[in-house]
Protein backbone atom coordinates (compact mmCIF):
# COMPACT_ATOMS: atom_id res chain seq x y z
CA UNK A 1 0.00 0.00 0.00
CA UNK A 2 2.93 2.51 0.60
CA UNK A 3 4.75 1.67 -2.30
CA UNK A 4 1.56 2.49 -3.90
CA UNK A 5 1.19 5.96 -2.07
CA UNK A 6 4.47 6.73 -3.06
CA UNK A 7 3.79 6.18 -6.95
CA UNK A 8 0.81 8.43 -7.08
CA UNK A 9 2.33 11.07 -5.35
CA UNK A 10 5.41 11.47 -7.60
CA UNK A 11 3.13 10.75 -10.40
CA UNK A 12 1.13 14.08 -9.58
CA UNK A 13 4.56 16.19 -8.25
CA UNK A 14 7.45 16.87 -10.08
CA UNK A 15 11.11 18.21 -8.76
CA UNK A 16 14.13 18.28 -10.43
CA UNK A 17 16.47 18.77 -7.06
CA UNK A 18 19.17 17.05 -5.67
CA UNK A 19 18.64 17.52 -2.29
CA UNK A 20 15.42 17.97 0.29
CA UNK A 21 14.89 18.10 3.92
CA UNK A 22 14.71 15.74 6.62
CA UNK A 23 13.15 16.09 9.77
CA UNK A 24 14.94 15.09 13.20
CA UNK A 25 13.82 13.38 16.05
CA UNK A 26 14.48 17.28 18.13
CA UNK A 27 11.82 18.72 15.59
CA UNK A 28 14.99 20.24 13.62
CA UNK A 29 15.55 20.15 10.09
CA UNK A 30 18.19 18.84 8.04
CA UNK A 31 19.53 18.79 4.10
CA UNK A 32 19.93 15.68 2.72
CA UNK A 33 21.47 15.02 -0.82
CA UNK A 34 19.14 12.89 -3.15
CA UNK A 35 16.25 13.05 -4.92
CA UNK A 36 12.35 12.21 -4.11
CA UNK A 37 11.15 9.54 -5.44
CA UNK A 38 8.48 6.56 -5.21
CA UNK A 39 10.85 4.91 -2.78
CA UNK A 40 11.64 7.67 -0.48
CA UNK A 41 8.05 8.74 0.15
CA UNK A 42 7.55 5.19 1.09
CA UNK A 43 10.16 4.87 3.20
CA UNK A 44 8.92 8.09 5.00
CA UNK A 45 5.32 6.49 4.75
CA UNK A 46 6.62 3.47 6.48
CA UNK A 47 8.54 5.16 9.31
CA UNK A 48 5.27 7.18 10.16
CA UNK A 49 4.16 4.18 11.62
């Protein structure tokens, strides 16, 4: 079902950056090289748990 998530959300966004943000346990943010994809929303998906 994530995985799924993921797909549709990419497939209705669009970003052509390398890097995003990441937020910490402390409620700070952080930059993070990489780009977002299917399988890092559903990672993030997946750790919401």
């Amino acid at each position: 079902m994530h995985k799924k998530y993921g797909e549709l959300i990419i497939s209705l966004l669009a970003t052509d950056q390398s890097h995003y943000v990441e937020q910490k346990e402390d409620g700070t943010y952080r930059k993070k090289a990489g780009v977002v994809n299917s399988k890092l929303i559903e990672q993030v998906l997946l750790e919401q748990k």
